[in-house]
Protein backbone atom coordinates (compact mmCIF):
# COMPACT_ATOMS: atom_id res chain seq x y z
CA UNK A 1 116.93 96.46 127.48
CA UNK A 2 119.04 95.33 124.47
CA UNK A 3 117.29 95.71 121.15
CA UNK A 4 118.40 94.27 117.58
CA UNK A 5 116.85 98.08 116.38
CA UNK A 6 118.87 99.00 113.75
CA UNK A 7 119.56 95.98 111.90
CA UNK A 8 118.57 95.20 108.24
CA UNK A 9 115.90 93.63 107.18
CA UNK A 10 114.88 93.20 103.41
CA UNK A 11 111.44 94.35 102.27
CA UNK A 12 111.15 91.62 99.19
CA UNK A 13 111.25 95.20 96.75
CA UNK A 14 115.16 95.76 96.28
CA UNK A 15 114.54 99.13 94.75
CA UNK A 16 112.54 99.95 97.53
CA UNK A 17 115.65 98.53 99.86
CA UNK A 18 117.96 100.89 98.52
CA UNK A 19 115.59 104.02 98.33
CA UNK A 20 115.58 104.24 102.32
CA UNK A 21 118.40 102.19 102.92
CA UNK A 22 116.74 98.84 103.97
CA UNK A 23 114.28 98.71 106.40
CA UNK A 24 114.89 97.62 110.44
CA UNK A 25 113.75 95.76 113.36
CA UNK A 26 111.06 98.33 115.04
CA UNK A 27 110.51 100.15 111.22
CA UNK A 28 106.34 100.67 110.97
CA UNK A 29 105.88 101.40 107.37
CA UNK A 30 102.56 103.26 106.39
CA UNK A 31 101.77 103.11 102.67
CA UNK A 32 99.91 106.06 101.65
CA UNK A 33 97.84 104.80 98.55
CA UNK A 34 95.26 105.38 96.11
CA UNK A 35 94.06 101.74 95.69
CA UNK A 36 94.00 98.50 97.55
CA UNK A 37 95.84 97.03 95.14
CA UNK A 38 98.83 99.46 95.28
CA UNK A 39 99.22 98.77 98.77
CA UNK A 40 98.72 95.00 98.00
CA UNK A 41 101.71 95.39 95.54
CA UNK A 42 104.06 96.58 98.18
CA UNK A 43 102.90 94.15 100.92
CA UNK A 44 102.88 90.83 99.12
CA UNK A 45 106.95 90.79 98.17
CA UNK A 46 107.42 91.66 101.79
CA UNK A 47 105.66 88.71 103.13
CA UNK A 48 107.11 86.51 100.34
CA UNK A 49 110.54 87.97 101.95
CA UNK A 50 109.30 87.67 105.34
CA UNK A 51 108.36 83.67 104.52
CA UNK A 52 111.78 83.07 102.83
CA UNK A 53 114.00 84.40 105.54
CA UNK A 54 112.15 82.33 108.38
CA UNK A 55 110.36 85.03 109.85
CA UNK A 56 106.82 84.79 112.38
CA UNK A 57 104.70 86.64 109.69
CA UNK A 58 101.01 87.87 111.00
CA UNK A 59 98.69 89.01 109.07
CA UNK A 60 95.76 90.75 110.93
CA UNK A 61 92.70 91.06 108.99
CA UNK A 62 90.13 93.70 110.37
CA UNK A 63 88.31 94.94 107.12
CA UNK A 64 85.95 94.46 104.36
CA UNK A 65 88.08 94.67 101.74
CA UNK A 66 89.68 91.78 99.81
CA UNK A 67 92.51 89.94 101.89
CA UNK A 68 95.94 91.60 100.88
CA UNK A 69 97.49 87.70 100.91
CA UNK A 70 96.94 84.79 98.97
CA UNK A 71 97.11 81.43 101.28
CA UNK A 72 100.35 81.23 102.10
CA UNK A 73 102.00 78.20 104.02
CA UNK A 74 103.71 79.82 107.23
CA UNK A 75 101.25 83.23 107.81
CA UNK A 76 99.53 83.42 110.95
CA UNK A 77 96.08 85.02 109.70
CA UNK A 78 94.11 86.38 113.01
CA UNK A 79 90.91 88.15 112.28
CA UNK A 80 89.79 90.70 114.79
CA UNK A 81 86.59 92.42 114.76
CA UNK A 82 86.47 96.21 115.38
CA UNK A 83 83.00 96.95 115.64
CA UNK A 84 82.64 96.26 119.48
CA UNK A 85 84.92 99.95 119.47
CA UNK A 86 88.12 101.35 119.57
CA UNK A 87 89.36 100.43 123.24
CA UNK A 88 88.43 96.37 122.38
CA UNK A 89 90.25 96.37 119.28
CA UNK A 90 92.95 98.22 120.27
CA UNK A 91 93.26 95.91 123.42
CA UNK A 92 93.24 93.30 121.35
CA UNK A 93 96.10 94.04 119.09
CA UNK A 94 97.93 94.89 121.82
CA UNK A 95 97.36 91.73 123.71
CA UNK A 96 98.12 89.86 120.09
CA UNK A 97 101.70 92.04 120.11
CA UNK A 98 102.67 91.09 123.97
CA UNK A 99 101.82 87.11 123.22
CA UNK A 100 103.74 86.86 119.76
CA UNK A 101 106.87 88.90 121.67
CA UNK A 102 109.83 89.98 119.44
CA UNK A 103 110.80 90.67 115.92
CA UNK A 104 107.30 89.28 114.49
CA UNK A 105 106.71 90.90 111.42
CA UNK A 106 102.96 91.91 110.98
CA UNK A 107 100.81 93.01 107.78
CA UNK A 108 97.74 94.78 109.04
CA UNK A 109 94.74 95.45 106.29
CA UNK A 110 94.00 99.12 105.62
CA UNK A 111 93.51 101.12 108.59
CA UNK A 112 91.10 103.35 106.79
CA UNK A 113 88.40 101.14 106.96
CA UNK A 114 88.52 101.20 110.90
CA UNK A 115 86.54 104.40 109.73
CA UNK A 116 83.31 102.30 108.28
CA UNK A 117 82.77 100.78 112.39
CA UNK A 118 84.09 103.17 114.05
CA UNK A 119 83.18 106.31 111.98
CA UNK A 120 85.93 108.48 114.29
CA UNK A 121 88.85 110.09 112.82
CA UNK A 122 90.56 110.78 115.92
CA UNK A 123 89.74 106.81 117.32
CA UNK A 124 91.81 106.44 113.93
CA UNK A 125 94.87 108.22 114.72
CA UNK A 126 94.54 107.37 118.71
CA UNK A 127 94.66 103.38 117.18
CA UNK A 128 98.27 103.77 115.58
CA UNK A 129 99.64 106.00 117.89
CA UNK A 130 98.66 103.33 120.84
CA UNK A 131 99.81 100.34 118.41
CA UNK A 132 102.91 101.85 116.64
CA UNK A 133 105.25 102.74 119.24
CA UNK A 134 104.25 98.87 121.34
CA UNK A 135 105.73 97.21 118.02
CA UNK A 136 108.56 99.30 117.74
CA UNK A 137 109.20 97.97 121.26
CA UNK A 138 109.11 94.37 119.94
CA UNK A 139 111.74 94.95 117.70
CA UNK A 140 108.78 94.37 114.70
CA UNK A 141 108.09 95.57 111.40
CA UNK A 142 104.68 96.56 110.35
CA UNK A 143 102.82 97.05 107.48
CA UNK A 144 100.03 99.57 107.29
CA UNK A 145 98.03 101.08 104.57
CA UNK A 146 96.29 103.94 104.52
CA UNK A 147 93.57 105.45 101.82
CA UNK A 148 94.31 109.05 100.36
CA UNK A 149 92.21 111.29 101.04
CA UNK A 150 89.86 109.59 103.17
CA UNK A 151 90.53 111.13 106.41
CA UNK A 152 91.90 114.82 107.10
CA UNK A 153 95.41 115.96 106.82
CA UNK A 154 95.49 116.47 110.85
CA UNK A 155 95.26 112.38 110.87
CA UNK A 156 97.70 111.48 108.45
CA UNK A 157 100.25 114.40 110.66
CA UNK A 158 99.67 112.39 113.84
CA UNK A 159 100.15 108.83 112.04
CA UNK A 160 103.18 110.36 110.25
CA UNK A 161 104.94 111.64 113.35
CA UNK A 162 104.24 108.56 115.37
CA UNK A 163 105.46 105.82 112.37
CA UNK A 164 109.37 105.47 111.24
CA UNK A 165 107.97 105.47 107.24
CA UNK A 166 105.64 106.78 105.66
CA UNK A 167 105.48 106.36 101.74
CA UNK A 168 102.90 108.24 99.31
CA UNK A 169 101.66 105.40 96.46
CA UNK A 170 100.23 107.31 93.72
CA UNK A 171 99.12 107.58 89.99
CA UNK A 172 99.63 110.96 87.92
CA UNK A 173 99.22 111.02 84.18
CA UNK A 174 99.60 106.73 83.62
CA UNK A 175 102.79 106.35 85.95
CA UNK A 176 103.01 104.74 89.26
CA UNK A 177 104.99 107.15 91.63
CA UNK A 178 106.56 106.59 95.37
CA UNK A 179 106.85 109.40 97.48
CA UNK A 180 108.98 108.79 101.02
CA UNK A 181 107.55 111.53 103.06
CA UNK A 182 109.44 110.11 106.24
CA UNK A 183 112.27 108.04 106.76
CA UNK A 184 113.41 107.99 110.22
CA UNK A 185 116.86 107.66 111.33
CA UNK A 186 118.36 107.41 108.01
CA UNK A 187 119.05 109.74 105.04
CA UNK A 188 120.29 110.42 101.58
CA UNK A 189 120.31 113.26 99.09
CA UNK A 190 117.85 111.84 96.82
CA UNK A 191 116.17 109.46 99.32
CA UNK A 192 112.97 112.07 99.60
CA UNK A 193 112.65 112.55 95.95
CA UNK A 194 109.32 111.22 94.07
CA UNK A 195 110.51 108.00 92.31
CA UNK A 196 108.84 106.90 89.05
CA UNK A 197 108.36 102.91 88.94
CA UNK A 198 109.49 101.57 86.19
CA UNK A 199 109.22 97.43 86.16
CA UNK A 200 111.74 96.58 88.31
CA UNK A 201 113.15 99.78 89.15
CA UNK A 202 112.40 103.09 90.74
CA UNK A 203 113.80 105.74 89.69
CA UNK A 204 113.95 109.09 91.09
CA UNK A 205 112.44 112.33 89.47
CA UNK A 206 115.54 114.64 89.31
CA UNK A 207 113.85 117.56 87.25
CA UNK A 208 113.65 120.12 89.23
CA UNK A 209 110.18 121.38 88.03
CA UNK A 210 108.91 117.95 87.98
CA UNK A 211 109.23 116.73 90.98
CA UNK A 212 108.14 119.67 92.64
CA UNK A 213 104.92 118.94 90.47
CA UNK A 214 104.94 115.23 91.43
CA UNK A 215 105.69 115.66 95.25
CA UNK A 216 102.46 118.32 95.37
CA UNK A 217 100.22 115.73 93.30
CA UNK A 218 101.23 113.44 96.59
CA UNK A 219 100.69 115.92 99.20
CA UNK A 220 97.12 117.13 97.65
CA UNK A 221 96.24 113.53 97.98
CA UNK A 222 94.04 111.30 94.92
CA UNK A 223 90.45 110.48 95.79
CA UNK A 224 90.21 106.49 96.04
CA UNK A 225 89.17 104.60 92.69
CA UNK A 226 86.09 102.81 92.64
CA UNK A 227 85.86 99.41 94.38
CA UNK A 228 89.43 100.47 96.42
């Protein structure tokens, strides 16, 4: 079957854009973050974009937390409830997927609080690795955040070899950092560097010594802040 994979879309962050070279039709993007609100910072501009360019934008709200979105004229909110267990909800996103078809883009609250009804790592993992590769299929992109630190490292491995991106979000010492930790089927020689966040830039951490420190800060993970 012929696929538009491969072609660019814009995530609404232009630094972002040109760190991994634009995202495309089938990307899943899991931000890794500390906070709600860091993940809320990278998901908003992408739904403004999303809105702007004409796109089907879903936003599937699942969890507790605050919604990600202000009210926004053209999102598609569905609310799904997991607590009836991992097979029904996982059914159901599937079943939303099929009916929306191709190149909807999606926004999905953070997946770590499928933890607080379903209290399984593993039903966790099993979740995006059902999910992820369906919306690739559609030609989507997907938005998925993920808490630091709250589940082991042997979840985050399966989530991070089943996703196309996977970003670290952190804090270390006052400064907002970005960490790609995979970006598939694309590359550049500075494109897995730590980037510092600066406004309306990023820029990457080219001291040797220092981004070795920054990239372990990412990999040892930050607990969540209070209220997150």
């Amino acid at each position: 079957m012929m696929t538009d994979q491969g072609k660019f879309v814009s995530s609404g962050l232009h630094p972002f854009d040109e760190v991994v070279h634009g995202l495309r039709l089938g990307d899943n993007v899991v931000w890794q973050v500390d906070t709600l609100e860091m993940y809320r910072a990278m998901a908003a501009p992408f739904a403004a974009q999303a809105l702007q360019d004409g796109r089907s934008l879903v936003y599937v709200r699942f969890a507790p937390h605050p919604p990600l979105l202000p009210p926004l004229v053209g999102i598609e909110t569905v609310v799904l409830d997991p607590s009836p267990g991992f097979d029904f909800f996982t059914a159901n996103v599937q079943h939303l997927a099929a009916a929306r078809g191709r190149q909807v883009f999606y926004i999905f609250d953070n997946l770590s609080d499928l933890l607080t009804s379903w209290g399984d790592h593993a039903q966790l993992s099993g979740f995006f690795q059902i999910v992820c590769p369906a919306l690739f299929e559609l030609d989507t992109v997907a938005y998925f955040g993920l808490t630091s630190g709250r589940q082991p490292d042997s979840v985050v491995a399966r989530i991070r070899d089943t996703t196309q991106l996977l970003l670290d979000v952190f804090q270390q010492e006052g400064q907002l950092f970005v960490n790609p930790v995979k970006v598939w089927g694309r590359y550049a020689p500075q494109m897995f560097t730590p980037h510092l966040i600066d406004g309306d830039r990023w820029l990457p951490v080219l001291a040797a010594g220092t981004a070795a420190a920054v990239a372990a800060a990412a990999r040892a993970g930050h607990p969540p802040a209070p209220g997150s």
